[in-house]
Protein backbone atom coordinates (compact mmCIF):
# COMPACT_ATOMS: atom_id res chain seq x y z
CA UNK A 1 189.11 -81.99 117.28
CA UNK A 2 192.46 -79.82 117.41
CA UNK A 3 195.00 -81.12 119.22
CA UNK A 4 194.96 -78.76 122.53
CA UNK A 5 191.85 -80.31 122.55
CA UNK A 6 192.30 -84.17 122.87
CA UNK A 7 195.23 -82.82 125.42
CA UNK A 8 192.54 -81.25 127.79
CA UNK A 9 189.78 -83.68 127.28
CA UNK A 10 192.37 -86.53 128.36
CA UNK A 11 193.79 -84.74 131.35
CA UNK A 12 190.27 -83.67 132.82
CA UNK A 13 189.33 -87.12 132.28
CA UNK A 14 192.30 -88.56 134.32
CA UNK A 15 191.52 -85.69 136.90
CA UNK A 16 188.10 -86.98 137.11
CA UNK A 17 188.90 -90.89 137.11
CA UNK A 18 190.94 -90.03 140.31
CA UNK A 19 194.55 -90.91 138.26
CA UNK A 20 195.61 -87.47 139.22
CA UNK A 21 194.28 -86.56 142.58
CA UNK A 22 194.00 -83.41 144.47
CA UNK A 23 196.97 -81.65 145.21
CA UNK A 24 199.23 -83.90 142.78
CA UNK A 25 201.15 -82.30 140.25
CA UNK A 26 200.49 -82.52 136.31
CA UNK A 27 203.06 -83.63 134.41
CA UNK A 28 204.90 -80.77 132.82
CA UNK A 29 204.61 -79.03 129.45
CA UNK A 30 207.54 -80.33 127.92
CA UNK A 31 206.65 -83.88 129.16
CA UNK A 32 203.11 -83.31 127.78
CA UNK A 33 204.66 -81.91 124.55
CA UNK A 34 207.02 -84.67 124.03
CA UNK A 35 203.96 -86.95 124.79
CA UNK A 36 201.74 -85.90 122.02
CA UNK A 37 204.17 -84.72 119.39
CA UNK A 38 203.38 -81.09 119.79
CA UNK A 39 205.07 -77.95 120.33
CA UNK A 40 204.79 -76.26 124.11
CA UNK A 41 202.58 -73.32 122.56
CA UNK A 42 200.35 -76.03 122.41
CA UNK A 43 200.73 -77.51 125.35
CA UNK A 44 200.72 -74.10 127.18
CA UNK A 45 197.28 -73.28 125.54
CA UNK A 46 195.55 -76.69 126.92
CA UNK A 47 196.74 -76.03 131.03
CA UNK A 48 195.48 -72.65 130.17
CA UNK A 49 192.13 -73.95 129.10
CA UNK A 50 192.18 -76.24 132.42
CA UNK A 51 193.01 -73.69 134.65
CA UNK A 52 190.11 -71.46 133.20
CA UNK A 53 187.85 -74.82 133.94
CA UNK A 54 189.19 -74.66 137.16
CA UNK A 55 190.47 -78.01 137.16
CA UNK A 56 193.56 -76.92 138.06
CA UNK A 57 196.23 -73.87 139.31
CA UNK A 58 199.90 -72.83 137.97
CA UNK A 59 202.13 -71.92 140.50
CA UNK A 60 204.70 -70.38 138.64
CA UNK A 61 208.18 -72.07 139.08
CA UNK A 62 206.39 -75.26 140.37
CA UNK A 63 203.93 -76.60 137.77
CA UNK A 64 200.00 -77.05 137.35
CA UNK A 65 197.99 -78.60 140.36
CA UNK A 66 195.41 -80.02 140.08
CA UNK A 67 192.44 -78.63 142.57
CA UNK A 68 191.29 -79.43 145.74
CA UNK A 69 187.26 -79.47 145.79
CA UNK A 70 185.27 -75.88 146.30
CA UNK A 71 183.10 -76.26 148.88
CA UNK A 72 179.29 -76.71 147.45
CA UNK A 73 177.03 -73.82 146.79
CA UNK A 74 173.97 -73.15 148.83
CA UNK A 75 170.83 -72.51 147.50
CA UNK A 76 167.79 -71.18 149.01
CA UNK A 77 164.85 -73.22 148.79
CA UNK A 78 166.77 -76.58 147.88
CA UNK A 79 168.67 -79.46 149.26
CA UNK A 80 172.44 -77.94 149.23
CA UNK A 81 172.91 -76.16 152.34
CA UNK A 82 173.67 -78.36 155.25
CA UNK A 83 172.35 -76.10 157.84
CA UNK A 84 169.19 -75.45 159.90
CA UNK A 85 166.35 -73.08 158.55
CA UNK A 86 166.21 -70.02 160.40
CA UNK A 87 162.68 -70.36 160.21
CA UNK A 88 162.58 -73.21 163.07
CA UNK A 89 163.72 -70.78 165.77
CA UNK A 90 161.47 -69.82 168.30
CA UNK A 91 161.58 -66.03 168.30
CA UNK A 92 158.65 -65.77 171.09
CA UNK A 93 160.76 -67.16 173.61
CA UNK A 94 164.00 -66.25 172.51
CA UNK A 95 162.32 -62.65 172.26
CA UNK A 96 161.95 -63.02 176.26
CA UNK A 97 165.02 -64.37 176.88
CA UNK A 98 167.04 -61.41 175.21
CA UNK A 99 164.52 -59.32 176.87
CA UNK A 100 166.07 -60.74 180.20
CA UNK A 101 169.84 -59.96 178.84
CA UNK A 102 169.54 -56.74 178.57
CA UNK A 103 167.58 -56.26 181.48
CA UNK A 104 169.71 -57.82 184.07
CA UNK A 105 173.78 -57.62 182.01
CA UNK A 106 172.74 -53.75 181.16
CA UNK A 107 176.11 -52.59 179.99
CA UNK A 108 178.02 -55.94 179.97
CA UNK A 109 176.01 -56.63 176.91
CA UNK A 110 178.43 -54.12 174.71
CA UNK A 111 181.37 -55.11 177.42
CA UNK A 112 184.30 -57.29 176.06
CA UNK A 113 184.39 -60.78 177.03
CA UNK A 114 187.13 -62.17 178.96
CA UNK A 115 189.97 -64.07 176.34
CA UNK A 116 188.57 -67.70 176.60
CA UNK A 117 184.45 -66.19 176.62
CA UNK A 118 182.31 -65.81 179.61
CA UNK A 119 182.91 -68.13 182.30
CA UNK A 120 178.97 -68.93 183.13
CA UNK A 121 178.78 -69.90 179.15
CA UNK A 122 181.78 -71.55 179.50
CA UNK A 123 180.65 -73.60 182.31
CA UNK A 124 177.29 -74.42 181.23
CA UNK A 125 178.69 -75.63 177.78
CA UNK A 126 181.49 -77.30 179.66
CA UNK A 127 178.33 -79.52 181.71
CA UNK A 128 176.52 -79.78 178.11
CA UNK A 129 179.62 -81.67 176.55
CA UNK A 130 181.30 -83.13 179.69
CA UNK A 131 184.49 -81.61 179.44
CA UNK A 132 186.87 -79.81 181.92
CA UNK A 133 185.82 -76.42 181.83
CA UNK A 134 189.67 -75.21 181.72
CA UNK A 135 190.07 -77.11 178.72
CA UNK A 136 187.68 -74.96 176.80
CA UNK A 137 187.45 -71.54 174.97
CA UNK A 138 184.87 -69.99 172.80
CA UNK A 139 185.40 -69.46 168.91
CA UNK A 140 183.00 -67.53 166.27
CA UNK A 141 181.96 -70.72 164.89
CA UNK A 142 183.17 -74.42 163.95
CA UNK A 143 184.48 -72.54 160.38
CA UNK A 144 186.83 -70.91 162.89
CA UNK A 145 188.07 -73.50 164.79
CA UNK A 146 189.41 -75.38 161.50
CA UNK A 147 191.03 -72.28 160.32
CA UNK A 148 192.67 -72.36 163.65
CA UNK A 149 193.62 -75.76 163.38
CA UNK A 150 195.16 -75.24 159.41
CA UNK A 151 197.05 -72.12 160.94
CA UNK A 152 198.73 -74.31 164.46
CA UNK A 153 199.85 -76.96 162.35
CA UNK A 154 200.88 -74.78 159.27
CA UNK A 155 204.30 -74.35 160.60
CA UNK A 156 204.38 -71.22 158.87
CA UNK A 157 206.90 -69.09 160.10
CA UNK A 158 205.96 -65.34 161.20
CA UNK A 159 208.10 -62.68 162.07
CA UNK A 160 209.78 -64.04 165.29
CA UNK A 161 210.09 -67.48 163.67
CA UNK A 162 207.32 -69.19 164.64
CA UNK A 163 203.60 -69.74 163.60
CA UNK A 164 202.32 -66.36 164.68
CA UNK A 165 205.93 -65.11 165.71
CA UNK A 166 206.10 -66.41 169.25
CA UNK A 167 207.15 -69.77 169.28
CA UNK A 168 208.69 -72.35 167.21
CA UNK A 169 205.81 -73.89 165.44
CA UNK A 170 204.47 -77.47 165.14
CA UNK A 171 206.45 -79.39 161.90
CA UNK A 172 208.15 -78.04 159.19
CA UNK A 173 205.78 -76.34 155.97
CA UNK A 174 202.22 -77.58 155.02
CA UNK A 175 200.83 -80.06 157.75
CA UNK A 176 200.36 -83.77 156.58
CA UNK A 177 196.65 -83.77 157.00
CA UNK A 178 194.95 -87.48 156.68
CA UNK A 179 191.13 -87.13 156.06
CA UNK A 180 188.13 -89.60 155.18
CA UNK A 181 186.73 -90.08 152.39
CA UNK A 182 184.00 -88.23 151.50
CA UNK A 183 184.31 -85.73 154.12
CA UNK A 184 183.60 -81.91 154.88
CA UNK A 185 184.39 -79.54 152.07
CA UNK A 186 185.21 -76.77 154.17
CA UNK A 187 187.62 -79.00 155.19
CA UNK A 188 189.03 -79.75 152.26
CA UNK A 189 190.00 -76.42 151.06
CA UNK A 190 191.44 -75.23 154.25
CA UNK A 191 193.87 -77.83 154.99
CA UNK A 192 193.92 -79.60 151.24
CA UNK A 193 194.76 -83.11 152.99
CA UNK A 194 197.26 -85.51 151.09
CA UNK A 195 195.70 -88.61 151.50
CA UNK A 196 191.73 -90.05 152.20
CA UNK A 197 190.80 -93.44 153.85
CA UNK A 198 187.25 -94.76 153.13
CA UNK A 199 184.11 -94.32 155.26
CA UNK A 200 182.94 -97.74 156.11
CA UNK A 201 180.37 -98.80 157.65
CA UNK A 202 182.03 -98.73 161.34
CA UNK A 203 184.19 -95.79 160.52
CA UNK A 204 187.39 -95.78 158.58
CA UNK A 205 190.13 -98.95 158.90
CA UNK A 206 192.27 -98.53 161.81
CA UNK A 207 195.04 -100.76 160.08
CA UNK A 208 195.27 -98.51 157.06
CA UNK A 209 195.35 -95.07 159.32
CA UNK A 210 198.41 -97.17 160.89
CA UNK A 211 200.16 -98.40 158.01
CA UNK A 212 199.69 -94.36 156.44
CA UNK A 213 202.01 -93.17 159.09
CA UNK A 214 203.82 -95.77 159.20
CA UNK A 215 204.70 -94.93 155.14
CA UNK A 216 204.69 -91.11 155.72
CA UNK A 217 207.71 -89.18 154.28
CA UNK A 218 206.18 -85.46 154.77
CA UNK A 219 208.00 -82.86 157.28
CA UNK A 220 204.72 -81.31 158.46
CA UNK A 221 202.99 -82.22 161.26
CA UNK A 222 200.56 -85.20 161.29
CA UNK A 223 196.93 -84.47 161.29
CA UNK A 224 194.27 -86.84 161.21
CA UNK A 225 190.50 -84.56 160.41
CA UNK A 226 187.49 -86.69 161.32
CA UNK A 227 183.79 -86.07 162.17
CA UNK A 228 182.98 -89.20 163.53
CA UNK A 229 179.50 -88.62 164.92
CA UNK A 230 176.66 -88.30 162.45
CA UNK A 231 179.63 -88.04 160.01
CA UNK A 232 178.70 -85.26 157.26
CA UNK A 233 177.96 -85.88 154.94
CA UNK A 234 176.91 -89.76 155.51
CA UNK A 235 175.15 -89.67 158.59
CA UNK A 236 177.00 -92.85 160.37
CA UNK A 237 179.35 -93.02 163.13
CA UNK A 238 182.73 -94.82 164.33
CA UNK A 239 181.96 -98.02 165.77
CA UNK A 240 183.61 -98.12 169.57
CA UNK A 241 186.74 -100.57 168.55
CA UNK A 242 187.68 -98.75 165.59
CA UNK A 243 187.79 -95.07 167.86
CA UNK A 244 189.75 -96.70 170.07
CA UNK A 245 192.32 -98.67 167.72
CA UNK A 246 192.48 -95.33 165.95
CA UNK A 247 192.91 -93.69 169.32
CA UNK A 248 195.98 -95.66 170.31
CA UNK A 249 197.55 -95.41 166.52
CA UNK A 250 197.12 -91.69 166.83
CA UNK A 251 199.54 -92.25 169.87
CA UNK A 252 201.81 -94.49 168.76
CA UNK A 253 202.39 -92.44 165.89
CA UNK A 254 202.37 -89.46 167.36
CA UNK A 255 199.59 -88.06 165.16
CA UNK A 256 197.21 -84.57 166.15
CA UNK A 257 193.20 -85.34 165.96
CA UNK A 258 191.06 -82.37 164.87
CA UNK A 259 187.53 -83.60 166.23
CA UNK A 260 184.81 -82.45 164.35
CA UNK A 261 181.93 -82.64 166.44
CA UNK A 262 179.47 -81.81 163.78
CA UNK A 263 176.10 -82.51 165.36
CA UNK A 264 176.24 -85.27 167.56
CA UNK A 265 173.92 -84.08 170.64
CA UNK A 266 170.79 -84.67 168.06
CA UNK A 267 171.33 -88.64 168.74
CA UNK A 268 173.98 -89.32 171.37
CA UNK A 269 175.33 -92.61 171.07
CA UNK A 270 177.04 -92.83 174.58
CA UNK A 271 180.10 -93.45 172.96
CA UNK A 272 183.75 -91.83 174.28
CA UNK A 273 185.14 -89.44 171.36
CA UNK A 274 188.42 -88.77 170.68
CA UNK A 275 188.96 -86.15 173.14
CA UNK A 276 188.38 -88.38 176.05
CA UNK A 277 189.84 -91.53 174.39
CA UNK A 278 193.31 -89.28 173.11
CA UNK A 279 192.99 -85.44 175.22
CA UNK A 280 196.85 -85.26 175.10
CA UNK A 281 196.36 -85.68 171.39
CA UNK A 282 192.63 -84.00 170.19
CA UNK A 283 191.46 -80.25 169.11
CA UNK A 284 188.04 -81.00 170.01
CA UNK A 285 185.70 -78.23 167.86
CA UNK A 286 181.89 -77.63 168.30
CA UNK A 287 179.47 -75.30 166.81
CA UNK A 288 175.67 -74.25 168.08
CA UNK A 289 174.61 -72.61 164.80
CA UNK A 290 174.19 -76.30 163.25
CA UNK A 291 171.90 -77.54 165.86
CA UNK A 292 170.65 -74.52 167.13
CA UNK A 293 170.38 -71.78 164.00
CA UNK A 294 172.67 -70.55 161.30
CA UNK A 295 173.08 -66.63 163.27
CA UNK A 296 174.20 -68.01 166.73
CA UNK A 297 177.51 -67.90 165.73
CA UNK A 298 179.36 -69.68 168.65
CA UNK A 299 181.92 -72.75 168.53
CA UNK A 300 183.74 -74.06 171.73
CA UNK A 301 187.55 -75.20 170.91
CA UNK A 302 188.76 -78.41 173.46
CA UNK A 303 192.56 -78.77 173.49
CA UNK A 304 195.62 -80.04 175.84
CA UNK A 305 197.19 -76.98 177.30
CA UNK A 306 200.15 -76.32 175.31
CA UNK A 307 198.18 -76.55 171.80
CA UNK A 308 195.01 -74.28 173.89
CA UNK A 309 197.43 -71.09 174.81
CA UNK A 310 198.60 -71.51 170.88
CA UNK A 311 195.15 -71.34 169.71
CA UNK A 312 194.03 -68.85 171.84
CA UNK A 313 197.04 -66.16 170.81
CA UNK A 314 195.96 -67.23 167.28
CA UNK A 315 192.44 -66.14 167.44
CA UNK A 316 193.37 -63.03 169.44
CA UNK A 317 195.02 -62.09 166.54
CA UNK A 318 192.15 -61.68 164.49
CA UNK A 319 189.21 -61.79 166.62
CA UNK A 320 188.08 -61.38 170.08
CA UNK A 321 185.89 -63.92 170.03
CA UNK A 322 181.67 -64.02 169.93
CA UNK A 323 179.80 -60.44 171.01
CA UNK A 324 179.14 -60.61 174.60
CA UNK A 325 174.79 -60.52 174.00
CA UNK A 326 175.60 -63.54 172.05
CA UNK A 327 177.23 -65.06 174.91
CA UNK A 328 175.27 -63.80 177.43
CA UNK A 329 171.79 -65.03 175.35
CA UNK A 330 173.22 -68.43 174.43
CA UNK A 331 173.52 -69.01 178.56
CA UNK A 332 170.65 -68.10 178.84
CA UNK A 333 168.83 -70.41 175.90
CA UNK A 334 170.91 -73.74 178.03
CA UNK A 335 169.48 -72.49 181.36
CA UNK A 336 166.23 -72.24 180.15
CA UNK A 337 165.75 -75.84 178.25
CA UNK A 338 164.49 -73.98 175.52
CA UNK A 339 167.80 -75.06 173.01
CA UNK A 340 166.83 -78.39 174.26
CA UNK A 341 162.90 -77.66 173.43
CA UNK A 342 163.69 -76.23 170.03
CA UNK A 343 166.63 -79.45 168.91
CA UNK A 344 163.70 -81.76 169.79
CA UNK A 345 160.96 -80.12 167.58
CA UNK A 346 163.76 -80.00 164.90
CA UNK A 347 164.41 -83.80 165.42
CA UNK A 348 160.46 -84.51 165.39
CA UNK A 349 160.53 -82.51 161.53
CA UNK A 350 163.63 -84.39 160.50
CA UNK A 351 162.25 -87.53 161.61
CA UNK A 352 159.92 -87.24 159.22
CA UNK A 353 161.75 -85.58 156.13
CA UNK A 354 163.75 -88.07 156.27
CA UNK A 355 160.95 -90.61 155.89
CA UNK A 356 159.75 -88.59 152.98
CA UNK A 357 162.90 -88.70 151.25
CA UNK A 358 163.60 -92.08 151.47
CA UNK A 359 160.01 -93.32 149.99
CA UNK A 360 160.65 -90.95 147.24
CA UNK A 361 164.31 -92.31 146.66
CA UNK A 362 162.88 -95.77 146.59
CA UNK A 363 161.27 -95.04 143.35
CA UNK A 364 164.39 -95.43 141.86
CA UNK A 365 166.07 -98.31 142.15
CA UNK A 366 169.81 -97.16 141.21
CA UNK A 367 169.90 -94.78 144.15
CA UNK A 368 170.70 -96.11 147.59
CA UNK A 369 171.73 -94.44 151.09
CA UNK A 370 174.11 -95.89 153.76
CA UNK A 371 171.92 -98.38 156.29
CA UNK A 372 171.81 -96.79 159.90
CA UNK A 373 172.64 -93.07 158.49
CA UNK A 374 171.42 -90.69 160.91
CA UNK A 375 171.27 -86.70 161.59
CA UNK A 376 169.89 -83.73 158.94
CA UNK A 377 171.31 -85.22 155.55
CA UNK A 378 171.01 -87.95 152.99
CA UNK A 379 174.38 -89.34 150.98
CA UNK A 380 173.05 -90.91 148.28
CA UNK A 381 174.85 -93.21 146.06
CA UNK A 382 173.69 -93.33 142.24
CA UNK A 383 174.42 -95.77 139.32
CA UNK A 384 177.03 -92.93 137.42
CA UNK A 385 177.63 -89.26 138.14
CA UNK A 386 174.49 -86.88 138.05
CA UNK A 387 174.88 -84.48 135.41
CA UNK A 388 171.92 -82.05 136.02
CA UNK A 389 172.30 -78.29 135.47
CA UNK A 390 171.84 -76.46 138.31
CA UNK A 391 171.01 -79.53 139.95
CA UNK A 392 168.96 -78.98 143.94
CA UNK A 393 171.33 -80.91 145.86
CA UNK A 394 174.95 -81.10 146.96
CA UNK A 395 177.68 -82.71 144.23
CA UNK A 396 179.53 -85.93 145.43
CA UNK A 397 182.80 -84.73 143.67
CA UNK A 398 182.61 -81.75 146.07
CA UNK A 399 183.06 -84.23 148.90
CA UNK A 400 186.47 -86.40 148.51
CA UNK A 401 189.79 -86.78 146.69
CA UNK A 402 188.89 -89.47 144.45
CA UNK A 403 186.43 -90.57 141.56
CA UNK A 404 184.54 -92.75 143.98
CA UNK A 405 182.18 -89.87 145.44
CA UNK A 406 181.64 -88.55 142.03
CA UNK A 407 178.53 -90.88 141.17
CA UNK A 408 177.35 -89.76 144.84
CA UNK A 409 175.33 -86.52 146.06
CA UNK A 410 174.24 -85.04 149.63
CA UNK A 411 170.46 -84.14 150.25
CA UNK A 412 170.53 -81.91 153.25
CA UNK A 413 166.72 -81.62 154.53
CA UNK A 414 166.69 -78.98 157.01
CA UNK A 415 167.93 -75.87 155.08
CA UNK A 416 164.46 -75.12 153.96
CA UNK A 417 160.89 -73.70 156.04
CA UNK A 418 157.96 -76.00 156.81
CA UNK A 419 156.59 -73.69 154.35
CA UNK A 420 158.44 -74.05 151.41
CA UNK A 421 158.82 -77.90 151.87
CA UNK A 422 156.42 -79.12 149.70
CA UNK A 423 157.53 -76.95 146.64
CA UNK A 424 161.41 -78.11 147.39
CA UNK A 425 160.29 -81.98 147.64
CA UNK A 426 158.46 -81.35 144.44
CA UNK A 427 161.40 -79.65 142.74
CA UNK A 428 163.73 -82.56 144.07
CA UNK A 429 161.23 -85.12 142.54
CA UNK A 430 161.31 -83.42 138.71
CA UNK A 431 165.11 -83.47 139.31
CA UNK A 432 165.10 -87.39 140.35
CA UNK A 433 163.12 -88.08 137.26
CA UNK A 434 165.36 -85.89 134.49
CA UNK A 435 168.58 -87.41 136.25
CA UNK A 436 167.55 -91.41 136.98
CA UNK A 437 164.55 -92.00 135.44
CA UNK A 438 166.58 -94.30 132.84
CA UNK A 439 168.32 -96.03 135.64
């Protein structure tokens, strides 16, 4: 083995051991020269090789980094995408329904929406999620919403100074941005968070998200990201306590909540989020496409007033929100019942995928999921890593900062047709067996 190589097969194995996380800096090329008695032409060449691995990214004048987690890729007919198949939609009566848009709207199906959406969506939704209906604005999706989020508490400064060149921003540079661990990976790249707490059981500790911010030396403004209802990609929830210790920390410490709300209507648990527990504090964010289908690209943005106008000239900058017909139809599908009809029959299917999946699981006895995990995916913790090529599920190393989700990976069981299920279950199976069959 040449030397450059023993110098990147010991730094990708300290990146994947979690001794260099996310975000941290590797040490330099002189201290890596000095390190292994080599010159920095050899040095050079092994951060080269890593960067080509896309372990990690030179920023010239800075150093190497290593890098946050790419989201997953989707595959058709597998378990990787965490959405709903747009096979489950019920055309026929959707058909009608848009049939009764464009009848009655006529030409306020083309018209531009108002800046926060239209108001009958906006009150129907507002009824749906029992929130104040001037709280509330319409987004092109959940994706949206966090981009929003990453831009408000960027601090970045634009032309006039602040964020967007109106006003003075919220902190200084990059936000401090506290996330759990594993979490979204969409979230992960857009606001590349400093710091994870553990999903337990209940929800993350309250007395570690205190004594964080109580150690925090960062400028940028604190941000806590959390999806704590049918959590992706576990499935559990935050017990009542620890919302509301977290709640009051988020307070004291004067800390801004971005509120995933991933898919919580498909098993309510009664429970106050963090938008009614902390309003003054929470960016509340929703999406229909991931209970409803993957095209109805809507999201609904809850936020105190001062943080709402911000958001608002934000999005205006780029986008004028969803198409009007979208709007107009997505009333229509909550006035009817049939978005209720349709997230029942998908809850019936799921009900029993998830069955399915767990007696096949149980067949191996290194693999395990988390007790009381609920909603359209599987976490699934193995004895090591799964090294599969091209393997029909989500990575585990996709999903956190650390080594810890490395040995874990996400089936997501509604991406695929009632017809192609069989076929994908059999797939999954063959995959099991070539990855844990030693186990």
């Amino acid at each position: 083995m040449h030397l450059y190589e023993r110098i990147v097969e010991d730094l990708t194995r300290s990146i994947e051991e979690g001794e260099i996380r996310p975000g941290e800096r590797l040490p330099s090329i002189r201290e890596v020269a000095e390190r292994y008695g080599c010159n920095k032409l050899t040095a050079q060449r092994s951060f080269d090789l890593l960067a080509a691995g896309g372990f990690v990214e030179n920023r010239p004048g800075s150093g190497s980094y290593v890098r946050f987690p790419a989201p997953p890729e989707e595959r058709a007919g597998d378990f990787s995408a965490a959405r709903l198949s747009e096979d489950f939609f019920p055309y026929e009566e959707a058909g009608r329904l848009f049939g009764e848009v464009l009848a009655v709207e006529r030409g306020r199906v083309f018209s531009a929406s108002g800046p926060r959406g239209e108001p009958r969506l906006i009150e129907a939704l507002a009824r749906r999620f029992a929130l104040p209906p001037e709280s509330l604005f319409l987004i092109s999706g959940g994706q949206q919403g966090l981009d929003l989020c990453r831009r408000l508490f960027s601090g970045a400064e634009g032309p006039g100074g602040g964020p967007t060149g109106r006003r003075g921003g919220i902190g200084k540079g990059a936000p401090d941005v506290l996330v759990e661990e594993p979490t979204y990976p969409g979230a992960l790249s857009l606001f590349r968070p400093r710091a994870s707490l553990p999903f337990g059981a209940e929800g993350p500790d309250p007395e570690a998200f205190e004594r964080h911010w109580a150690e925090r030396r960062g400028a940028g403004a604190p941000v806590y990201y959390a999806v704590p209802d049918l959590h992706n990609p576990t499935g559990l929830r935050y017990s009542l306590e620890r919302k509301r210790a977290i709640a009051e920390a988020a307070r004291r410490r004067e800390v801004y909540i971005v509120e995933d709300d991933y898919v919580s209507e498909l098993e309510p648990s009664g429970l106050p989020r963090f938008v009614d527990l902390a309003p003054e504090r929470t960016v509340w964010i929703k999406s229909l496409s991931k209970a409803a289908a993957p095209g109805l690209r809507i999201g609904l943005v809850a936020a105190p007033p001062g943080l709402r106008e911000e958001l608002l000239h934000l999005r205006a900058e780029t986008d004028t929100g969803p198409a009007a017909w979208l709007q107009f139809f997505a009333e229509r599908l909550l006035a009817s019942g049939l978005l209720d009809r349709h997230q029942a029959a998908c809850a019936g299917i799921a009900t029993r995928r998830r069955g399915e999946l767990l007696a096949l699981l149980a067949r191996f006895p290194g693999l395990s999921t988390p007790a009381g995990s609920r909603g359209y995916n599987l976490w699934v913790a193995a004895p090591e890593e799964p090294r599969l090529g091209a393997a029909p599920w989500a990575e585990g190393a996709r999903f956190g900062l650390g080594a810890g989700c490395r040995s874990h990976f996400r089936l997501s069981f509604m991406s695929v047709g009632e017809a192609e299920w069989p076929a994908a279950l059999a797939r999954l199976e063959r995959a099991l067996s070539a990855a844990f069959a030693r186990s």
